[in-house]
PDB file of N, CA and C in Angstrom:
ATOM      1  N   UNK A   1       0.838  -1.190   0.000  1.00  0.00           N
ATOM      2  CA  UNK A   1       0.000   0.000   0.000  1.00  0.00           C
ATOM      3  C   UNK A   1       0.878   1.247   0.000  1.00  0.00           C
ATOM      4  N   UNK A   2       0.569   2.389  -0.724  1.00  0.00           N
ATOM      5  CA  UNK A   2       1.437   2.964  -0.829  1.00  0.00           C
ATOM      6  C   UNK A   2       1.103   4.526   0.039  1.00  0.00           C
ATOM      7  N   UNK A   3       1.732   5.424   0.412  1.00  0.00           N
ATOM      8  CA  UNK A   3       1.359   6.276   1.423  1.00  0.00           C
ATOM      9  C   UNK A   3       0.703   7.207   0.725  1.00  0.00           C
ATOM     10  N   UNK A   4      -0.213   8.012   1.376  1.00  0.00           N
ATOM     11  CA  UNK A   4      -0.563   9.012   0.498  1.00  0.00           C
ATOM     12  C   UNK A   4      -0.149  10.409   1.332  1.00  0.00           C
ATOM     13  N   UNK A   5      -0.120  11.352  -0.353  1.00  0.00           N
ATOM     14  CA  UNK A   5       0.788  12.688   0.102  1.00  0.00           C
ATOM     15  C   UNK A   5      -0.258  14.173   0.060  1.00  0.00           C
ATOM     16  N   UNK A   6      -0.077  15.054   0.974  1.00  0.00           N
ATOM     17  CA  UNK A   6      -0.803  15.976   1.816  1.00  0.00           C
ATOM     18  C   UNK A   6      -0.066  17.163   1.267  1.00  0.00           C
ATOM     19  N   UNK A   7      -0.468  18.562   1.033  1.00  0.00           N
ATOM     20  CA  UNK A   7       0.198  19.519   0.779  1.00  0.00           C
ATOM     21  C   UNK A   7      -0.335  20.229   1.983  1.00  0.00           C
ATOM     22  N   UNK A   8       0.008  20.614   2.589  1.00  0.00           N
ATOM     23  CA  UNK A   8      -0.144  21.952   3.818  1.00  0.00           C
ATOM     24  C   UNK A   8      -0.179  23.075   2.467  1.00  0.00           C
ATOM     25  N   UNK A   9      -1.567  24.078   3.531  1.00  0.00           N
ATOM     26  CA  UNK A   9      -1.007  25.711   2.492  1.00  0.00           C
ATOM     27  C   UNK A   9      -0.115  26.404   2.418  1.00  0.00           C
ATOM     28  N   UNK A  10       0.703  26.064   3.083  1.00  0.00           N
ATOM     29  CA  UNK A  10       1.888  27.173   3.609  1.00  0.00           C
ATOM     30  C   UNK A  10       2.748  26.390   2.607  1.00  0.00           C
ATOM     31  N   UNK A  11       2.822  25.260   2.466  1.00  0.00           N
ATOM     32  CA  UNK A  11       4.025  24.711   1.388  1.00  0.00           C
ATOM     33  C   UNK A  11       2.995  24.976  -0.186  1.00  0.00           C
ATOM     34  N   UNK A  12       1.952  25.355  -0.150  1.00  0.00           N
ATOM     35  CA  UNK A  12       1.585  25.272  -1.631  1.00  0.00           C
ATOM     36  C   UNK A  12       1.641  27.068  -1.620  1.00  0.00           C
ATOM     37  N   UNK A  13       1.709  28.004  -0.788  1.00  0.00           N
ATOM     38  CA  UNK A  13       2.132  29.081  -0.779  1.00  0.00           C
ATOM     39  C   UNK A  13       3.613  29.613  -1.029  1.00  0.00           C
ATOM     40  N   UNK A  14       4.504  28.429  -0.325  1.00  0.00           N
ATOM     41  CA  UNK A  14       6.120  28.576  -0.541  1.00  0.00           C
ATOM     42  C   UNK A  14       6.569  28.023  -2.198  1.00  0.00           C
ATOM     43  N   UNK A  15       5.518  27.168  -2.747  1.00  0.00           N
ATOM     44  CA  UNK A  15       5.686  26.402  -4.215  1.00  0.00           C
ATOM     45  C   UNK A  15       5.371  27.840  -4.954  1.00  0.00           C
ATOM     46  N   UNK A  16       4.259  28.908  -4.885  1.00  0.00           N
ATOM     47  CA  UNK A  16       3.587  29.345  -6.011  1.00  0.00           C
ATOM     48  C   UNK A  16       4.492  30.995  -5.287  1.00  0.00           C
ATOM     49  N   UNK A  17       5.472  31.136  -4.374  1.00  0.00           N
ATOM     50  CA  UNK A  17       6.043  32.211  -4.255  1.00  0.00           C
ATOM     51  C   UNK A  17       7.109  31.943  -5.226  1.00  0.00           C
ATOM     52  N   UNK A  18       8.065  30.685  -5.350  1.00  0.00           N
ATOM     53  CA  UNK A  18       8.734  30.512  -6.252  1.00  0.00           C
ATOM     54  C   UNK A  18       8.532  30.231  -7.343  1.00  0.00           C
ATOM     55  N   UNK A  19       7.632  29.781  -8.007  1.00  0.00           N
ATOM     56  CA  UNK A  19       6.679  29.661  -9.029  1.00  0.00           C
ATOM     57  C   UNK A  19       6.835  31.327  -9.905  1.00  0.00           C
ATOM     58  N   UNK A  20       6.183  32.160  -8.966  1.00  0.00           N
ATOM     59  CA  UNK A  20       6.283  34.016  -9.125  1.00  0.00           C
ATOM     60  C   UNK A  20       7.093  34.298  -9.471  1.00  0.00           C
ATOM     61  N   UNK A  21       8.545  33.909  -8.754  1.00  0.00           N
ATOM     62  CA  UNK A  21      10.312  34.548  -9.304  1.00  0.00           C
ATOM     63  C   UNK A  21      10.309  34.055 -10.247  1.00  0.00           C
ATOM     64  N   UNK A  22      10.690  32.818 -10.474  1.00  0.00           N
ATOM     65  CA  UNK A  22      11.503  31.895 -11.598  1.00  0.00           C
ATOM     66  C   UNK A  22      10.424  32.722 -12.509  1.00  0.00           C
ATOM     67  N   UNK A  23       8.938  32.401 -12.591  1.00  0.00           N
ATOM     68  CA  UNK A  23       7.972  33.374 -14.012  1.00  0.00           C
ATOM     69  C   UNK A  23       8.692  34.670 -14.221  1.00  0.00           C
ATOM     70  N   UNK A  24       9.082  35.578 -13.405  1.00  0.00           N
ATOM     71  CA  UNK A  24       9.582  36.666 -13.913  1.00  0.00           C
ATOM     72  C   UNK A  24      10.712  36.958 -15.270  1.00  0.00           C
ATOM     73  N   UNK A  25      11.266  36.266 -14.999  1.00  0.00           N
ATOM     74  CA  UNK A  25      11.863  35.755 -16.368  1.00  0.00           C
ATOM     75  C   UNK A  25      11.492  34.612 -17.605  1.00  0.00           C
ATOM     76  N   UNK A  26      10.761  33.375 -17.072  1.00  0.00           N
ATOM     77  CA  UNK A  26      10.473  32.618 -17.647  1.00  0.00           C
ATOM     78  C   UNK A  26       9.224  31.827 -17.120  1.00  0.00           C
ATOM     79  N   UNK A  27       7.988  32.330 -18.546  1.00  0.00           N
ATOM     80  CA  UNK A  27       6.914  31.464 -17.493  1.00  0.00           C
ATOM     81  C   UNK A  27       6.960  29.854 -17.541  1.00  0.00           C
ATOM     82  N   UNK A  28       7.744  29.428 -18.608  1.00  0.00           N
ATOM     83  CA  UNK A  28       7.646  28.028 -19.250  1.00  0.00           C
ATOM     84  C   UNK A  28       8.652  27.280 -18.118  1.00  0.00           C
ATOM     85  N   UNK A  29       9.877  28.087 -17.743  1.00  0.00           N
ATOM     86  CA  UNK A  29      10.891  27.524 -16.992  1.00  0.00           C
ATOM     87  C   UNK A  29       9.996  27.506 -15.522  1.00  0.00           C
ATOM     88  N   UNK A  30       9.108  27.908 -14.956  1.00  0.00           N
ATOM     89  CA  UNK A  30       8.524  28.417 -13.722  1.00  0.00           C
ATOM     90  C   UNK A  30       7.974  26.921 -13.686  1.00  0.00           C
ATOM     91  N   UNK A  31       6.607  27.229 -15.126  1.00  0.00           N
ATOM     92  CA  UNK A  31       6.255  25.971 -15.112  1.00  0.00           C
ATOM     93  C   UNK A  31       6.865  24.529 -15.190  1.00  0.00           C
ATOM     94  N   UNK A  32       7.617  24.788 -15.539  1.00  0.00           N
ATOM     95  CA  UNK A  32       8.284  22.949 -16.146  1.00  0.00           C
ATOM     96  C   UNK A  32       9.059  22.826 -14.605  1.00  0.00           C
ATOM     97  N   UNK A  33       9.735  24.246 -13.485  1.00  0.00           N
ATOM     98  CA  UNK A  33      10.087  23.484 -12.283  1.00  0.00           C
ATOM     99  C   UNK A  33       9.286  23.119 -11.155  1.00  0.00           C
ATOM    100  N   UNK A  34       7.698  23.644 -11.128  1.00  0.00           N
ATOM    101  CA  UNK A  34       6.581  22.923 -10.585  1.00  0.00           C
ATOM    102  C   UNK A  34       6.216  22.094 -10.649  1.00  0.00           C
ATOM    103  N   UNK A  35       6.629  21.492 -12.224  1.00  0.00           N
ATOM    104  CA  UNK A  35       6.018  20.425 -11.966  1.00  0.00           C
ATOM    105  C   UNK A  35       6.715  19.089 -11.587  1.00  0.00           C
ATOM    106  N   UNK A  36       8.317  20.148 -11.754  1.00  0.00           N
ATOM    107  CA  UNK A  36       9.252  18.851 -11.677  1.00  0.00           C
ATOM    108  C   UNK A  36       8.965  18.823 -10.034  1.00  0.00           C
ATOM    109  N   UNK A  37       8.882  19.592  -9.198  1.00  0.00           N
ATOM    110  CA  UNK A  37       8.340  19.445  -7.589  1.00  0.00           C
ATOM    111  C   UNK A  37       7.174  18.634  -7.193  1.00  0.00           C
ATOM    112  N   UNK A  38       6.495  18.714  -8.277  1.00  0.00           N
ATOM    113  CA  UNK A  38       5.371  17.780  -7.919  1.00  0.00           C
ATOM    114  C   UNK A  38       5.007  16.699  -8.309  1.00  0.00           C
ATOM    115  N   UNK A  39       6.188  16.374  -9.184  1.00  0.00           N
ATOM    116  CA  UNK A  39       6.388  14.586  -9.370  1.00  0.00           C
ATOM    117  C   UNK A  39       7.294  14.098  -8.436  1.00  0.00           C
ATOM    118  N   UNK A  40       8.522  15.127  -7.790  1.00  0.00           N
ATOM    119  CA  UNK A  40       9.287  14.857  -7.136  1.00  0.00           C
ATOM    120  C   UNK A  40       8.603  14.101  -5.853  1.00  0.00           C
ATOM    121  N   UNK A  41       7.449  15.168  -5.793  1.00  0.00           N
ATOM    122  CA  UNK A  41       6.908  15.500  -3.991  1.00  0.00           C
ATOM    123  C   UNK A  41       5.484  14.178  -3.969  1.00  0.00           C
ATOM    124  N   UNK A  42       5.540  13.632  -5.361  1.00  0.00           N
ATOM    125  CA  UNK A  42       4.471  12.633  -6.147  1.00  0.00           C
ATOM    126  C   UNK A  42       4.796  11.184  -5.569  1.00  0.00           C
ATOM    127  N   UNK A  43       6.558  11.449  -5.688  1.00  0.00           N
ATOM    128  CA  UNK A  43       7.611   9.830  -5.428  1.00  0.00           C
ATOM    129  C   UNK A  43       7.591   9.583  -3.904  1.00  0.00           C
ATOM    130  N   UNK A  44       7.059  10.773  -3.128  1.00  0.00           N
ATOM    131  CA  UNK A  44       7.082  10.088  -1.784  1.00  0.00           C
ATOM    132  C   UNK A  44       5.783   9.230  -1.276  1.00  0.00           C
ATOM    133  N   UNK A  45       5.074   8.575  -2.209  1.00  0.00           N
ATOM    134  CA  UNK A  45       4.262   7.685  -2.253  1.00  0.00           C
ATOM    135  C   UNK A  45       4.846   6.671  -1.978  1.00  0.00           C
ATOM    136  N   UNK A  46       6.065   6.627  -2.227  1.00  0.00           N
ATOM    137  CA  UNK A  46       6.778   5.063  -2.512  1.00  0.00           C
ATOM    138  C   UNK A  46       8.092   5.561  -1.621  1.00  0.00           C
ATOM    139  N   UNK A  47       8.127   5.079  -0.774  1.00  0.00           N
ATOM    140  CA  UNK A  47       9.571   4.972   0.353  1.00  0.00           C
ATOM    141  C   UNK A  47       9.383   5.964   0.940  1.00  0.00           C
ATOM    142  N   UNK A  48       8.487   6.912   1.557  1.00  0.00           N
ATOM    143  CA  UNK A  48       9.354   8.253   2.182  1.00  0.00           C
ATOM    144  C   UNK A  48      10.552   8.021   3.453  1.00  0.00           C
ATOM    145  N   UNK A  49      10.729   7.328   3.471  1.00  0.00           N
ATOM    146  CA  UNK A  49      11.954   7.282   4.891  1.00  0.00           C
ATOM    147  C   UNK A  49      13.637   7.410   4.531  1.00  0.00           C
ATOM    148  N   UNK A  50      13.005   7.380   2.768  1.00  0.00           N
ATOM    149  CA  UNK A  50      14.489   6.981   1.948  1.00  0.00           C
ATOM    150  C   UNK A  50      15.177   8.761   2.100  1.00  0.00           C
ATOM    151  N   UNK A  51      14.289   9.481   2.152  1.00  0.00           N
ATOM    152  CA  UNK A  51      14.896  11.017   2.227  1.00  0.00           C
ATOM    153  C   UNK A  51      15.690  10.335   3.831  1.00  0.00           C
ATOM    154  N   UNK A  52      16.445  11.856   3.789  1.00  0.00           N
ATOM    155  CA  UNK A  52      17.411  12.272   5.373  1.00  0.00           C
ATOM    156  C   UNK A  52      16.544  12.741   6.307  1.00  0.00           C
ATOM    157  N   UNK A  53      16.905  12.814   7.310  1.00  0.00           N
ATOM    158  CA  UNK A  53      15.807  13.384   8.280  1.00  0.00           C
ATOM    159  C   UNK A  53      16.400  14.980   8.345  1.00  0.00           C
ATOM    160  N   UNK A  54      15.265  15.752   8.373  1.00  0.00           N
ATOM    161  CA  UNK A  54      16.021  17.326   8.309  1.00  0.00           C
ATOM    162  C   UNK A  54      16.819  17.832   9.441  1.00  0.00           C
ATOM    163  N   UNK A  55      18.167  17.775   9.393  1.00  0.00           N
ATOM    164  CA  UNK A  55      19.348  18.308  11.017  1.00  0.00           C
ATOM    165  C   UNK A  55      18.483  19.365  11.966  1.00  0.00           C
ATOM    166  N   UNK A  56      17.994  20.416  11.403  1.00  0.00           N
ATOM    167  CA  UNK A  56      17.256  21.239  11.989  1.00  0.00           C
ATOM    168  C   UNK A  56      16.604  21.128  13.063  1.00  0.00           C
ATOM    169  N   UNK A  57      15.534  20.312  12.520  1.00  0.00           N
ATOM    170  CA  UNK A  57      14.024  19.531  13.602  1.00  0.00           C
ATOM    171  C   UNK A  57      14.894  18.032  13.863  1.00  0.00           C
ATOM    172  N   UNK A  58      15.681  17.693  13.525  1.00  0.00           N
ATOM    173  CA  UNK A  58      16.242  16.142  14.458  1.00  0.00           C
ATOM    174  C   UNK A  58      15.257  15.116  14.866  1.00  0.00           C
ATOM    175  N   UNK A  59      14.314  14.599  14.397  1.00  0.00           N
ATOM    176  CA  UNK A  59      13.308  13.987  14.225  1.00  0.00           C
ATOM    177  C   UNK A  59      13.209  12.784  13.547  1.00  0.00           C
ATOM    178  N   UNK A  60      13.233  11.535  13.479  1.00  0.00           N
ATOM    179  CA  UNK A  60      12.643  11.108  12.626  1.00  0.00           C
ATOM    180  C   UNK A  60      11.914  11.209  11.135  1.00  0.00           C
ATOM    181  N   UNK A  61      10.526  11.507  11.783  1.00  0.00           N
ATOM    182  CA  UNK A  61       9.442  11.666  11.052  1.00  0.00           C
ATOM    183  C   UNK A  61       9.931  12.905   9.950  1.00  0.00           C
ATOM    184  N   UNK A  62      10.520  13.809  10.478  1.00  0.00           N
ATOM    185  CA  UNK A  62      10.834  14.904   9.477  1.00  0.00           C
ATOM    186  C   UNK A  62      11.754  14.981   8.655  1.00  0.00           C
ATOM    187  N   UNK A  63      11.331  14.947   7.442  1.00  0.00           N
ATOM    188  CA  UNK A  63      12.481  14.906   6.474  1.00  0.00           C
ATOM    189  C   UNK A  63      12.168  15.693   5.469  1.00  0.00           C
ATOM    190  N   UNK A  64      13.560  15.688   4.672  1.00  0.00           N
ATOM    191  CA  UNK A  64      13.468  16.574   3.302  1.00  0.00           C
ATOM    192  C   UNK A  64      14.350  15.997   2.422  1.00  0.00           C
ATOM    193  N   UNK A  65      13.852  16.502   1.002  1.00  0.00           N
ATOM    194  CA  UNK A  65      14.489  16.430  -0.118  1.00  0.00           C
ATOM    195  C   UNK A  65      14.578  17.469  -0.740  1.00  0.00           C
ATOM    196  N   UNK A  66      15.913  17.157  -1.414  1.00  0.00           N
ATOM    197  CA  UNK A  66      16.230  18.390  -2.377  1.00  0.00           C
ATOM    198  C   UNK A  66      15.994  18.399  -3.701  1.00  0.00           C
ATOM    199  N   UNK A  67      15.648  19.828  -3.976  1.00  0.00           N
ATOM    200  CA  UNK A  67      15.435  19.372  -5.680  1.00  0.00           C
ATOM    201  C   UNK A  67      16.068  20.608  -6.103  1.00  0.00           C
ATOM    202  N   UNK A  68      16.688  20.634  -6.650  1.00  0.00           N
ATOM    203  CA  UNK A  68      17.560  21.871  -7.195  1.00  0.00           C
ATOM    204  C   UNK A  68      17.961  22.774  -6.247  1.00  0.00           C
ATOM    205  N   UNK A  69      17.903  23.784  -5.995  1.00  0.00           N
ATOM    206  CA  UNK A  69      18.458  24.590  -4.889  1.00  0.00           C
ATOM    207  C   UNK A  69      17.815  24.593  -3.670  1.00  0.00           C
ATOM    208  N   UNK A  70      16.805  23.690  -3.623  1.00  0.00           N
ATOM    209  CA  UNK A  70      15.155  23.731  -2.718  1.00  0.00           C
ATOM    210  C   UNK A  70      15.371  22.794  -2.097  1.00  0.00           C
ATOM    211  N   UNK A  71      14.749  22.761  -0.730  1.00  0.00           N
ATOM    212  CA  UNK A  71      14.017  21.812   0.149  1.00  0.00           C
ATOM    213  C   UNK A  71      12.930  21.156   0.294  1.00  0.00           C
ATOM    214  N   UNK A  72      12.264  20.510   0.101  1.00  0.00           N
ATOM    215  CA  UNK A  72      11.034  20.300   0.179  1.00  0.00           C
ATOM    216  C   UNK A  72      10.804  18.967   1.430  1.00  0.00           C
ATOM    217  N   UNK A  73      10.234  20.107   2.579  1.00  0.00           N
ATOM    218  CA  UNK A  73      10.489  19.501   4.156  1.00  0.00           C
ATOM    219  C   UNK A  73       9.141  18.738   4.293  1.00  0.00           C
ATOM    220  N   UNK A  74       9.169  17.979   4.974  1.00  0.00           N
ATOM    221  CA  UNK A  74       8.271  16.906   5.119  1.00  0.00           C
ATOM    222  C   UNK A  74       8.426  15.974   6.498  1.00  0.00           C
ATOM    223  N   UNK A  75       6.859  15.497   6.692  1.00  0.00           N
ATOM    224  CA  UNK A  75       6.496  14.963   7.874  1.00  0.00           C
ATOM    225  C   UNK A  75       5.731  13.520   7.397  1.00  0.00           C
ATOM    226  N   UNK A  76       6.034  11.984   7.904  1.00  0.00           N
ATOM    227  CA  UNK A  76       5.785  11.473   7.719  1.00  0.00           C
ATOM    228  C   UNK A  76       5.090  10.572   9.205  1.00  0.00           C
ATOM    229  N   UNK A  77       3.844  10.496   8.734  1.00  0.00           N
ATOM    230  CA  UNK A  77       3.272   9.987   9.812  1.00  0.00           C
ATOM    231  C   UNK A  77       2.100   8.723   9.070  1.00  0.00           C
ATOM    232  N   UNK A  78       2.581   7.945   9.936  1.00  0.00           N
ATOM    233  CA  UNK A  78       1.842   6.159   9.779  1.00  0.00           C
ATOM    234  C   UNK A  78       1.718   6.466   7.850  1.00  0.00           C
ATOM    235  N   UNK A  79       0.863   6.336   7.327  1.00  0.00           N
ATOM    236  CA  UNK A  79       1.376   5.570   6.202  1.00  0.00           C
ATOM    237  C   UNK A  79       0.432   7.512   5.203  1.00  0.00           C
ATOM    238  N   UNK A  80       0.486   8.696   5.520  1.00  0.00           N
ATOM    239  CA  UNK A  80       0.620   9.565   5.583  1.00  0.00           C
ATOM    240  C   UNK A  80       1.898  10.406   5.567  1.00  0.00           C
ATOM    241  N   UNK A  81       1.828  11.537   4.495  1.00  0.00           N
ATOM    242  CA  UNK A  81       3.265  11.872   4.026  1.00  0.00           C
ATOM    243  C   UNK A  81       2.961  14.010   3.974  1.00  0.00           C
ATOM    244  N   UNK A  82       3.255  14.628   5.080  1.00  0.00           N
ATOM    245  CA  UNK A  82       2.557  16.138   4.619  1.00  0.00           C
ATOM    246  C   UNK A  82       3.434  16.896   4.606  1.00  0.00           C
ATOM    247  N   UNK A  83       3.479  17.297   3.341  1.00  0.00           N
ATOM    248  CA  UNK A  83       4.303  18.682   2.968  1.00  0.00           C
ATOM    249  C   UNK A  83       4.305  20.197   3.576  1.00  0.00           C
ATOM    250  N   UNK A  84       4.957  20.061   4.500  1.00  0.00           N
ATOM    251  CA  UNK A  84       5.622  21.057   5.206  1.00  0.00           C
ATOM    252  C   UNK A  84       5.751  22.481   4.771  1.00  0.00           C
ATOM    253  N   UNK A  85       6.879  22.517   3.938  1.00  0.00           N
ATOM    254  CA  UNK A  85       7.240  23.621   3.216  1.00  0.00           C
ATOM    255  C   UNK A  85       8.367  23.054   2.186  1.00  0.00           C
ATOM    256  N   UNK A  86       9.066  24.549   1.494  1.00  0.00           N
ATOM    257  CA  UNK A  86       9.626  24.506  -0.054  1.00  0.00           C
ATOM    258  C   UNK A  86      10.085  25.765  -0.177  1.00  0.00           C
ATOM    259  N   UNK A  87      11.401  25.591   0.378  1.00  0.00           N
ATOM    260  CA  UNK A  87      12.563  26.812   1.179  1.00  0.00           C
ATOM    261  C   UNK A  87      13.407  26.257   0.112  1.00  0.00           C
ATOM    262  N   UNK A  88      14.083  27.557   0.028  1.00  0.00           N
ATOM    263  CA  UNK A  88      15.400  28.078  -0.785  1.00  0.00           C
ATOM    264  C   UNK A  88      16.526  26.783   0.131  1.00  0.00           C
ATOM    265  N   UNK A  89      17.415  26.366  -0.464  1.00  0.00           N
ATOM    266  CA  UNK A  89      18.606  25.690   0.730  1.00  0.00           C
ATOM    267  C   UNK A  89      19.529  26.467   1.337  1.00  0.00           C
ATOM    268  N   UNK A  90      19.607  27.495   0.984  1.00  0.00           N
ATOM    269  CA  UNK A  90      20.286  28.780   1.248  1.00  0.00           C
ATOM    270  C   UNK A  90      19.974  29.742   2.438  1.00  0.00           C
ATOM    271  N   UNK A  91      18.903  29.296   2.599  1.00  0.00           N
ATOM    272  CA  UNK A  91      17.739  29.856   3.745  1.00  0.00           C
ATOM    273  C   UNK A  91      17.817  29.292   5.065  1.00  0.00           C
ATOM    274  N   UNK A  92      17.870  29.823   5.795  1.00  0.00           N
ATOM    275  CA  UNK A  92      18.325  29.687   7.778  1.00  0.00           C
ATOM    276  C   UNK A  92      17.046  29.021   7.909  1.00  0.00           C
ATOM    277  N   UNK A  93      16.861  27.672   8.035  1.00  0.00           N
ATOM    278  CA  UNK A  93      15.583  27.104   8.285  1.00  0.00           C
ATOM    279  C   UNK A  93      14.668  27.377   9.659  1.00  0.00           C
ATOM    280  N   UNK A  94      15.790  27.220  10.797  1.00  0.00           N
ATOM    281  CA  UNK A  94      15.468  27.924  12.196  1.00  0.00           C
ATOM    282  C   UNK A  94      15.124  28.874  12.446  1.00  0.00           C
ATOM    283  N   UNK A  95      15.435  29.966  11.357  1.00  0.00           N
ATOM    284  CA  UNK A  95      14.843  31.917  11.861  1.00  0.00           C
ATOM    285  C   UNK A  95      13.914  31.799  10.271  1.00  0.00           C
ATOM    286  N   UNK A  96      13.623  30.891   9.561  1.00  0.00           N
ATOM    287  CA  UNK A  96      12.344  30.918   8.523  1.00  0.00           C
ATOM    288  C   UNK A  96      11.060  30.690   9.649  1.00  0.00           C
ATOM    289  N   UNK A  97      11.515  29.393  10.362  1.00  0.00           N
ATOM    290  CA  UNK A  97      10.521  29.043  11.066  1.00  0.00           C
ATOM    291  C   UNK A  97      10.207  29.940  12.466  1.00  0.00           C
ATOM    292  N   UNK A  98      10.885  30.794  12.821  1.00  0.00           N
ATOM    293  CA  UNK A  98      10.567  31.473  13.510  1.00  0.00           C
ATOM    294  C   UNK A  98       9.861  32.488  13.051  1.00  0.00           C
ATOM    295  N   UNK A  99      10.862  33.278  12.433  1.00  0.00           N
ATOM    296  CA  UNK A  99      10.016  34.240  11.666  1.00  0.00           C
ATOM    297  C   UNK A  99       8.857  34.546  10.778  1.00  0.00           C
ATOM    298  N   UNK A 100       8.045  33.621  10.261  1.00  0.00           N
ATOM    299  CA  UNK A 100       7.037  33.062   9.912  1.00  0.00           C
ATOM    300  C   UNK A 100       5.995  32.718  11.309  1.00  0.00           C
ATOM    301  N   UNK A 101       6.320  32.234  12.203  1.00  0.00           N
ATOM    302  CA  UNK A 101       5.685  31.558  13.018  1.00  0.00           C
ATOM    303  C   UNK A 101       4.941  30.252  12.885  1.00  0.00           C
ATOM    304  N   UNK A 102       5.845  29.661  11.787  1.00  0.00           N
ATOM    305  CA  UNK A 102       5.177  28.036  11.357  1.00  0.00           C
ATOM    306  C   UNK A 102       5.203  27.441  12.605  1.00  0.00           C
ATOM    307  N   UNK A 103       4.055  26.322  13.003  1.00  0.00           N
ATOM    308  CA  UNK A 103       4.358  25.225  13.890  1.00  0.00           C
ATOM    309  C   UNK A 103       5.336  24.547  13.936  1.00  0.00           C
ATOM    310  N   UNK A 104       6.010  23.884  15.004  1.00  0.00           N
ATOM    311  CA  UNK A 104       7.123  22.615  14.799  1.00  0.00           C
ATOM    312  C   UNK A 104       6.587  21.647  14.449  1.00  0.00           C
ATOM    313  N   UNK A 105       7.112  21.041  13.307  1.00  0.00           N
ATOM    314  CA  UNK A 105       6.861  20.068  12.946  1.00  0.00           C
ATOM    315  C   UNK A 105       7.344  18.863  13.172  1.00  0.00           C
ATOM    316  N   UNK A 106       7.208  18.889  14.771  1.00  0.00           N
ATOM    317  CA  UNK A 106       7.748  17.071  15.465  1.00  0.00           C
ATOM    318  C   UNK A 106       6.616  17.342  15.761  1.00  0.00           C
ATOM    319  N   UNK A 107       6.308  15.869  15.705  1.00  0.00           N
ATOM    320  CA  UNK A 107       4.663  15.134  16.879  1.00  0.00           C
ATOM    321  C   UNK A 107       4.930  15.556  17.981  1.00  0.00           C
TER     322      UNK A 107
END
């Protein structure tokens, strides 16, 4: 059985902020790297444990993958997979999440 995958708004808000840049120059390039995120973010149907767990949150359950310069952070719970967020890698994950005021994402 394979897990099924959850977008939180805040990660489909962090997808369509970068979505906005990359269009500024290119809407085709914007598009073609959405969607490469969302086949990416598609494959955690099948293994999510195979990602790293994110150093940040030190967790288990929390992990991420990278896809080009990006994170795409994630919480995996029983056979449930929810997309977190979709941060720059460049980006202080600890003062994003503060500064935002996202929840922690450990159980």
């Amino acid at each position: 059985m394979d897990w099924q995958v959850f977008w939180t708004q805040i990660a489909l808000a962090d997808l369509k902020q970068v979505h906005d840049y990359i269009a500024r120059d290119s809407p085709f390039y914007a598009a073609a790297f959405v969607a490469k995120v969302r086949k990416s973010a598609a494959s955690l149907r099948k293994m999510p444990r195979r990602c790293r767990i994110t150093p940040e949150f030190n967790h288990p359950s929390v992990r991420d993958m990278i896809i080009g310069r990006y994170r795409l952070i994630f919480r995996v719970e029983g056979k449930r997979v929810f997309i977190l967020a979709f941060i720059h890698g460049a980006r202080d994950i600890d003062k994003t999440w503060e500064d935002e005021k996202r929840l922690d994402p450990r159980p």
